[in-house]
Protein backbone atom coordinates (compact mmCIF):
# COMPACT_ATOMS: atom_id res chain seq x y z
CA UNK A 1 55.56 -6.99 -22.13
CA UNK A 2 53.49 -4.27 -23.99
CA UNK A 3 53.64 -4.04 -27.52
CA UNK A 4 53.60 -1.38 -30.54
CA UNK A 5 52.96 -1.17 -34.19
CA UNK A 6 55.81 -1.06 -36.88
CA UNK A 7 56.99 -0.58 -40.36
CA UNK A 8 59.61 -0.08 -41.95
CA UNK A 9 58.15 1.29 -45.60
CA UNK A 10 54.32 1.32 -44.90
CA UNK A 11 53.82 -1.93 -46.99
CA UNK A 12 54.05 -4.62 -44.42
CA UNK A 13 53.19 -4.30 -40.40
CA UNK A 14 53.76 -6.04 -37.36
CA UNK A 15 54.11 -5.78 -33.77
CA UNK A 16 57.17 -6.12 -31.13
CA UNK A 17 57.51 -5.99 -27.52
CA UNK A 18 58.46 -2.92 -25.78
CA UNK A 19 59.61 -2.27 -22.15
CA UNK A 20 58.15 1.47 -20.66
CA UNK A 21 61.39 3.00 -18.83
CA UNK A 22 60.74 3.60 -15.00
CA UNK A 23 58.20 6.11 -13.71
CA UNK A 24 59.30 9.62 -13.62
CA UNK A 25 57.92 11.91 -10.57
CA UNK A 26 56.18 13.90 -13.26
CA UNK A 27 55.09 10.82 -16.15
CA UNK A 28 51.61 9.25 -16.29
CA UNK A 29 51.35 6.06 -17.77
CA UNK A 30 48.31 4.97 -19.36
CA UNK A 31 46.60 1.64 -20.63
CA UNK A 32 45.75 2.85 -24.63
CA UNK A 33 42.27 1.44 -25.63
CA UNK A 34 41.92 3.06 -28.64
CA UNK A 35 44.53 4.75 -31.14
CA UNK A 36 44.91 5.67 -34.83
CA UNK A 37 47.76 7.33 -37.32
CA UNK A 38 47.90 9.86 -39.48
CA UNK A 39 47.65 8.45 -43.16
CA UNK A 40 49.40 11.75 -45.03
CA UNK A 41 51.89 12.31 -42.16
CA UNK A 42 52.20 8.28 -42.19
CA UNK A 43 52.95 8.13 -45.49
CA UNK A 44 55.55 11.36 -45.95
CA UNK A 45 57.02 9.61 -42.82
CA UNK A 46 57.54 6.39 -43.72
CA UNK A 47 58.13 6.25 -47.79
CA UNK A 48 60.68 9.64 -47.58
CA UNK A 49 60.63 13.46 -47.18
CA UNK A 50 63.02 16.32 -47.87
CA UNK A 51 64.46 15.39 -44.45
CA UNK A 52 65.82 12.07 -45.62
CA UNK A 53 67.23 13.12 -48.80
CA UNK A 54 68.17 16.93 -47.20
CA UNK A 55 69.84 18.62 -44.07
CA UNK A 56 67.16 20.88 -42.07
CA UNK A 57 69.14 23.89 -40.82
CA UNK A 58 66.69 25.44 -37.98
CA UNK A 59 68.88 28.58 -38.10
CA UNK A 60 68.80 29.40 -41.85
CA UNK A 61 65.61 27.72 -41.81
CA UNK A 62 67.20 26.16 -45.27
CA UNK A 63 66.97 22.87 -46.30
CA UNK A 64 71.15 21.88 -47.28
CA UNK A 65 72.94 19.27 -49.01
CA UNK A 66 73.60 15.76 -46.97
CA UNK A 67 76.49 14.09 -47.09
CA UNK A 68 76.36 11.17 -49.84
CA UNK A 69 76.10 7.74 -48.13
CA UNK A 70 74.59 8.76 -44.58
CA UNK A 71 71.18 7.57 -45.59
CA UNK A 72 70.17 3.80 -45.79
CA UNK A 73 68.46 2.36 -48.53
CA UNK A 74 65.02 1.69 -48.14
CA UNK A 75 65.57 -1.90 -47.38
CA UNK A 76 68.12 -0.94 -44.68
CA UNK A 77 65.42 1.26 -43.15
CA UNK A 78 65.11 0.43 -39.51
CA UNK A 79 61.58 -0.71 -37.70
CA UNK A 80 59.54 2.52 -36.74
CA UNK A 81 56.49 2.77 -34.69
CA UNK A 82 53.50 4.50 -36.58
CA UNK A 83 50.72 6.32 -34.84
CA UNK A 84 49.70 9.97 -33.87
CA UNK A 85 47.14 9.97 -30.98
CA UNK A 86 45.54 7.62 -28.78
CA UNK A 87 42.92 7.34 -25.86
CA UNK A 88 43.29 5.47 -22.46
CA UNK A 89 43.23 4.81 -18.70
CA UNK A 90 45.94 6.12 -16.24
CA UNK A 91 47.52 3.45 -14.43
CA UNK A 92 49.98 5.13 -12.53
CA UNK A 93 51.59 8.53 -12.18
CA UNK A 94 54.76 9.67 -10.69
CA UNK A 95 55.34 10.78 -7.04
CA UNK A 96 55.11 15.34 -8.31
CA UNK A 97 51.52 14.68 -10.25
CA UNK A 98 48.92 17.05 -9.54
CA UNK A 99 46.86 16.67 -12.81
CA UNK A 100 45.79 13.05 -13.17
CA UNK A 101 45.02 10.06 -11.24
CA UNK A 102 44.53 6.15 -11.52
CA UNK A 103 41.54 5.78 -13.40
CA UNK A 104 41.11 9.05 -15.46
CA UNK A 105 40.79 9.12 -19.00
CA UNK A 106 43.13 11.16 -21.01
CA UNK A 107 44.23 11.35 -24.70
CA UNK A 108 46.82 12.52 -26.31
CA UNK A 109 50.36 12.05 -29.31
CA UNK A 110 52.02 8.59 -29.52
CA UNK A 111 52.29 5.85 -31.41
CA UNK A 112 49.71 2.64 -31.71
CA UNK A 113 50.67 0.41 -28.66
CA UNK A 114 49.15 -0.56 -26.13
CA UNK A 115 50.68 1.55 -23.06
CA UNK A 116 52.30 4.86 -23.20
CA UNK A 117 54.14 6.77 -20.94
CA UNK A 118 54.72 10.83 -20.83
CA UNK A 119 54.55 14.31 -19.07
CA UNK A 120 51.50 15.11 -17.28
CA UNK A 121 51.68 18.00 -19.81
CA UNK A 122 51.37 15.72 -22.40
CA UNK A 123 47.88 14.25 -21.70
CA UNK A 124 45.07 16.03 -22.17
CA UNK A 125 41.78 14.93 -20.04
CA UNK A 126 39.26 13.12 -22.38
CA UNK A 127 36.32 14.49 -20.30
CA UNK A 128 32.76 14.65 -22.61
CA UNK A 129 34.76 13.60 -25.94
CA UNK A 130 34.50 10.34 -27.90
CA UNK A 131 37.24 8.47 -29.04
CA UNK A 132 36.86 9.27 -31.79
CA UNK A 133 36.65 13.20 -31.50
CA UNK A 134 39.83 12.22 -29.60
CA UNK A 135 42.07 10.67 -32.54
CA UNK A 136 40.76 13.63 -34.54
CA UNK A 137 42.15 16.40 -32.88
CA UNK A 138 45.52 16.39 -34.27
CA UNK A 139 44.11 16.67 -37.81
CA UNK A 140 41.44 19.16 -36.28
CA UNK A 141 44.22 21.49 -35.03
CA UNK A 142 46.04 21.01 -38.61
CA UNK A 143 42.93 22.15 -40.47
CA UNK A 144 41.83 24.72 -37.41
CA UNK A 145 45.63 26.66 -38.22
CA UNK A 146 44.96 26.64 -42.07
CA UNK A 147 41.48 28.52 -41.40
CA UNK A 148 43.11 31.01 -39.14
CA UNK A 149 45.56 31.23 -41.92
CA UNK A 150 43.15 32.16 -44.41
CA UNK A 151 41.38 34.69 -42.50
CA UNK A 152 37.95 33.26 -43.51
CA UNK A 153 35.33 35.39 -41.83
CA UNK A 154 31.64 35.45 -41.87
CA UNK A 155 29.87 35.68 -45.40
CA UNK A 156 33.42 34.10 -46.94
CA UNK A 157 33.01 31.70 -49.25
CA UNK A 158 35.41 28.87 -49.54
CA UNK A 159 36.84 25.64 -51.28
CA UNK A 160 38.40 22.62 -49.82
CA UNK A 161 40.61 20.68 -52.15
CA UNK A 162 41.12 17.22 -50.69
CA UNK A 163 38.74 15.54 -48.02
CA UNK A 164 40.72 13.47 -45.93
CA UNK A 165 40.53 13.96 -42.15
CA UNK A 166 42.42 17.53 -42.30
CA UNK A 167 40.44 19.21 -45.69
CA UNK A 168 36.82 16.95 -43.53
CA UNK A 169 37.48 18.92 -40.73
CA UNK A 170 38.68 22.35 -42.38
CA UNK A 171 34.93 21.81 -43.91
CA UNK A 172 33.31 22.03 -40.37
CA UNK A 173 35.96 24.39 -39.15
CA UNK A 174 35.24 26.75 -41.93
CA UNK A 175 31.62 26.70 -41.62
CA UNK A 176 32.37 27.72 -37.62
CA UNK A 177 34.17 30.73 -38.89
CA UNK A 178 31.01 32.06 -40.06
CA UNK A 179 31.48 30.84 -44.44
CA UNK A 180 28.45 31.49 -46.51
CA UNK A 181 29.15 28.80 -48.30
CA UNK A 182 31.59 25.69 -48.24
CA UNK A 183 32.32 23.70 -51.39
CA UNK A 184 34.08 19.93 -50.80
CA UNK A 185 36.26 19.07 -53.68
CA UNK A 186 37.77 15.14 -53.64
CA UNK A 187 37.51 12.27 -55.98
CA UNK A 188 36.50 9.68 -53.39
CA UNK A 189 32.84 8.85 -52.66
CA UNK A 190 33.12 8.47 -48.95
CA UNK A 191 35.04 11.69 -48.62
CA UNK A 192 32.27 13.96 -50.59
CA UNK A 193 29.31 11.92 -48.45
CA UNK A 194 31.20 12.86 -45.64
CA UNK A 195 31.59 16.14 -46.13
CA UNK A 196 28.12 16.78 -47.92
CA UNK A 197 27.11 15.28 -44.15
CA UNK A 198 28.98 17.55 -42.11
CA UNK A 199 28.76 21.04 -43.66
CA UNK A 200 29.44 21.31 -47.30
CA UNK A 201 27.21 22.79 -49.52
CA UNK A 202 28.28 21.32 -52.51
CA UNK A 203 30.90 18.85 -52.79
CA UNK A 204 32.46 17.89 -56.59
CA UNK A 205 34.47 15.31 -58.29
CA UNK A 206 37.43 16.86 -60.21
CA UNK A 207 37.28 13.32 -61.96
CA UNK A 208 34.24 14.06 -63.19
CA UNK A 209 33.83 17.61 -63.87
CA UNK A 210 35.88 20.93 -64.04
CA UNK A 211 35.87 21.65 -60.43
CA UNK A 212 37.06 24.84 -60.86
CA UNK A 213 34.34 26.20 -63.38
CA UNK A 214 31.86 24.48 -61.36
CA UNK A 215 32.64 26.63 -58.20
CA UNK A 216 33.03 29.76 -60.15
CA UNK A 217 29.73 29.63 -61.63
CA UNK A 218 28.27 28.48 -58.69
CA UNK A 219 29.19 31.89 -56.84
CA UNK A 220 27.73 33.97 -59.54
CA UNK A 221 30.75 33.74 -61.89
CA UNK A 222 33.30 35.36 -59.01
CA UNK A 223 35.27 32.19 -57.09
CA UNK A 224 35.24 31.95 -53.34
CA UNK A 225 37.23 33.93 -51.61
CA UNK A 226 39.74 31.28 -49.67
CA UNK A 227 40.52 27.68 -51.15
CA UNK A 228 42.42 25.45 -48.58
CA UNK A 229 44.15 22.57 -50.46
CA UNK A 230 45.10 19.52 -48.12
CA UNK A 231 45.97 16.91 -51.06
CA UNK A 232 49.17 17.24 -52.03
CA UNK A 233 48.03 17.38 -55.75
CA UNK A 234 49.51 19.23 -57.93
CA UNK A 235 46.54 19.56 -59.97
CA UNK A 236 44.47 20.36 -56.94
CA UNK A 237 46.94 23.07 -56.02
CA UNK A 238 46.27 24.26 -59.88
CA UNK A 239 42.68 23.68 -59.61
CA UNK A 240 42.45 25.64 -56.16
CA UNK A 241 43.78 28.82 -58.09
CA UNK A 242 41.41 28.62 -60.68
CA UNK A 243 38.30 28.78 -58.59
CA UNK A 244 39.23 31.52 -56.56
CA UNK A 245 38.05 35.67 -57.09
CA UNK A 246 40.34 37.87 -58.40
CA UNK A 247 43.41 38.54 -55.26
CA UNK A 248 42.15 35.62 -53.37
CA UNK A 249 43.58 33.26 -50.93
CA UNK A 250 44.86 29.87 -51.34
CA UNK A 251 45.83 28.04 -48.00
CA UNK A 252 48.73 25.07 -49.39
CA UNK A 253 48.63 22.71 -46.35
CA UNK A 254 50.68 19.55 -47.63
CA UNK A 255 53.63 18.53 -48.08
CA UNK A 256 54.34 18.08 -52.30
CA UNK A 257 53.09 18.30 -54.21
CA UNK A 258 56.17 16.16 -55.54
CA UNK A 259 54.59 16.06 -59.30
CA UNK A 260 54.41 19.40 -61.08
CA UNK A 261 53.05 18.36 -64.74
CA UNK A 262 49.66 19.64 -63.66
CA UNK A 263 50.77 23.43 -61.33
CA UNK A 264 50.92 25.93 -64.17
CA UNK A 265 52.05 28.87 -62.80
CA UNK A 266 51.75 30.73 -66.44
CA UNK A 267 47.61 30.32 -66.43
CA UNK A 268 45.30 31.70 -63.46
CA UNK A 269 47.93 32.43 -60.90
CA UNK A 270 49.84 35.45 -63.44
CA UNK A 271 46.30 36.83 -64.43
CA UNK A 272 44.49 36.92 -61.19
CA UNK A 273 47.15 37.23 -58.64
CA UNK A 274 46.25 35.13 -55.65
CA UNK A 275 48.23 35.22 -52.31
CA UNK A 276 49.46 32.12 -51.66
CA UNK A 277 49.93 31.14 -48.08
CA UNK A 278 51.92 27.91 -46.42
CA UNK A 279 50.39 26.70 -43.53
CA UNK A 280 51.80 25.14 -40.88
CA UNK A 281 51.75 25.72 -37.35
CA UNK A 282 53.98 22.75 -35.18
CA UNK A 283 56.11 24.17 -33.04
CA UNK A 284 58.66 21.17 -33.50
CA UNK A 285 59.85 22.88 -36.52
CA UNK A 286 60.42 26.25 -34.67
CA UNK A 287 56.65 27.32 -36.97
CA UNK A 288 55.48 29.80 -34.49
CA UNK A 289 51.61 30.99 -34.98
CA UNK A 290 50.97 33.90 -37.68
CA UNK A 291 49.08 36.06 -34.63
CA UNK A 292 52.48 34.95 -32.09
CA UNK A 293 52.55 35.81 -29.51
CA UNK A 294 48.87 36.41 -28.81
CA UNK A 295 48.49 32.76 -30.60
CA UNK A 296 50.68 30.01 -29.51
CA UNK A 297 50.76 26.10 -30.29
CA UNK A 298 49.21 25.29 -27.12
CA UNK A 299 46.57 27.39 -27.48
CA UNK A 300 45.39 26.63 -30.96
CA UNK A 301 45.62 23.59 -29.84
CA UNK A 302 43.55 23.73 -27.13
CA UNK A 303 40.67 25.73 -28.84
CA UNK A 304 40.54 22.90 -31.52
CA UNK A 305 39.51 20.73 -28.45
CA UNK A 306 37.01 23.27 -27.61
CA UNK A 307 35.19 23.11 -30.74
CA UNK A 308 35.18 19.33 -30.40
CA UNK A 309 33.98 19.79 -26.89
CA UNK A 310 31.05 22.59 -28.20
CA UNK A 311 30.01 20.09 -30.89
CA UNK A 312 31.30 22.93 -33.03
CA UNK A 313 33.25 19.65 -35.22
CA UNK A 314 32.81 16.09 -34.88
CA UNK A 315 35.04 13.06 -35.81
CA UNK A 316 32.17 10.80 -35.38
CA UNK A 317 32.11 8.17 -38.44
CA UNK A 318 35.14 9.44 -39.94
CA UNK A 319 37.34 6.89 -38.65
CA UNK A 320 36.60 3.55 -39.93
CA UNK A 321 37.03 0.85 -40.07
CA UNK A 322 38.00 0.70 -36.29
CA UNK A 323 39.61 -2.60 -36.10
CA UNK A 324 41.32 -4.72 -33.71
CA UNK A 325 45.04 -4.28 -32.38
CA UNK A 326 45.63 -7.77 -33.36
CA UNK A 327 44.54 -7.22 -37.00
CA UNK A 328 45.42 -3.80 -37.30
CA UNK A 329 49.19 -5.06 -39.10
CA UNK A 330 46.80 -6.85 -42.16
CA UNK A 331 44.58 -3.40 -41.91
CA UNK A 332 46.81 -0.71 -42.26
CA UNK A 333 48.63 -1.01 -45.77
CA UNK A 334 45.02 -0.04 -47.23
CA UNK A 335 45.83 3.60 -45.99
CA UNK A 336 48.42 3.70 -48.37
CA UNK A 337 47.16 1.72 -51.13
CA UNK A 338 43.34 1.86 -51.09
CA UNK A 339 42.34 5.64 -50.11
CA UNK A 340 38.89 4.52 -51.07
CA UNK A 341 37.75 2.08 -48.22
CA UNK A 342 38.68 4.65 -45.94
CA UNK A 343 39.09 8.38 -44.25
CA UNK A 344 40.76 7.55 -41.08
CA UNK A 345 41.64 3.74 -39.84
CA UNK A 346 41.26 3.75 -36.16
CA UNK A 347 42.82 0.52 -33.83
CA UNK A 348 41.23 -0.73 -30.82
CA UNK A 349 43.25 -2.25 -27.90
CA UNK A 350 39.82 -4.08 -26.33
């Protein structure tokens, strides 16, 4: 029998056996050779959201009071596969397939395991992309919504708070867009070599220096125009305020930040009156495009595999380490506890 990754709090990993249900006259199944997860989506997932402690009403699009009691306790938590994209072979298809055959190469969502099953819809043809452009997408399209969301246009200048593989390829995405100039703002080494690498033209260390004042006097005293701020930080959100110009834009992709010591709301947000823009564009949550209907899911979906297929963006050398599927349960607790060693851990099934 196959088998899958699981977890049940993202500190320990291992794998169980699976069984595929029968073919359906439109699934494709597909031998995965190469997959990876998400780390912020991973870790929101698996170590608790506002969806575990609160009841999502899609109507009132409020979040309301749970029942006490109808949540387990972390150690009650039951074994969930983690994952978000993967790359393989078609095996078979069912009897009403028109898109795909035995042999093609397709990627698309699902867990780390090593077959998958789905809707033809569901696949997307790998044609002249890597693997790892592949596992990038999903991040790609994240980051491609939050530009669109911004309105950066040519001669913009912009910030990126947070380099992981959303804010890495919001760098490339925004330099697409036609930015003047890109600054990279993350505390981890990797991250700024990355982006220096791929389209920044300065990248910082808020560690080391006032980010912020750095970026202002860097653009002749004004601020950029959009900051996009992937992190999650609360001082990044803070910080991503600060460096814009006077009734700029700040793009809040994340979800948190959960601590608010460093967000002060009383500082550069009264005085210079940014707009301040949520983005987030997944259709599971009923988060239709901001240009709907001319702009749907699918379709800014499929143009962030465009620019991957133009060589627009690249996810080449930001996922490592690529390791085995049979090591990948010892591997994957550095994504949550040592950020440092990597940008985006990818698993190989060969």
């Amino acid at each position: 029998m196959p088998r899958e990754l699981v977890t049940r709090d993202g500190s320990s990993f291992w794998t169980r056996e699976f069984q595929l249900p029968d073919l359906g006259d439109r699934d494709v199944r597909i031998r995965v050779d190469f997959a990876a997860p998400k780390h912020g989506t991973e870790t929101h997932i698996v170590r608790g959201s506002p969806f575990d402690r609160k009841r999502w009403d899609p109507e009132l699009r409020l979040f309301l009071p749970q029942p006490e009691g109808t949540q387990p306790p972390p150690s009650e938590r039951p074994e969930r596969a983690i994952g978000n994209m993967v790359v393989g072979t078609v095996t078979a298809v069912g009897a009403a397939v028109t898109a795909y055959s035995p042999g093609d190469r397709v990627f698309g969502y699902g867990p780390v395991r090593e077959e998958h099953q789905a809707p033809e819809n569901a696949w997307y043809p790998l044609g002249n992309l890597t693997p790892e452009d592949a596992v990038c997408v999903d991040p790609a399209h994240v980051a491609f919504v939050s530009v669109r969301d911004g309105n950066i246009r040519i001669g913009d200048d912009v910030a990126i708070y947070g380099l992981g593989a959303i804010g890495l390829q919001a760098v490339q995405i925004a330099r697409a867009a036609g930015a003047h100039r890109v600054f990279g703002v993350d505390p981890i080494s990797i991250r700024r070599e990355y982006a220096a690498a791929h389209g920044a033209d300065a990248v910082l260390d808020p560690m080391a220096c006032d980010a912020a004042l750095e970026i202002k006097l860097a653009t002749g005293r004004a601020g950029v125009d959009v900051a996009i701020e992937t992190s999650g930080s609360g001082r990044a959100l803070h910080d991503a305020i600060r460096c814009i110009r006077q009734c700029g834009t700040v793009v809040h992709v994340p979800w948190g930040p959960h601590d608010l010591r460093d967000l002060h709301l009383d500082e550069e947000f009264h005085l210079n009156r940014p707009t301040l823009i949520g983005s987030q564009a997944w259709e599971g949550w009923g988060c239709a495009d901001r240009s709907y209907p001319l702009w749907t899911h699918r379709r800014a979906f499929e143009s962030t595999i465009q620019l991957f297929r133009s060589r627009l963006t690249s996810g080449q050398g930001m996922v490592r380490p690529i390791v085995p599927f049979d090591q990948a349960p010892g591997a994957l607790p550095a994504m949550f506890t040592r950020p440092e060693t990597t940008i985006k851990i990818g698993v190989s099934m060969g």
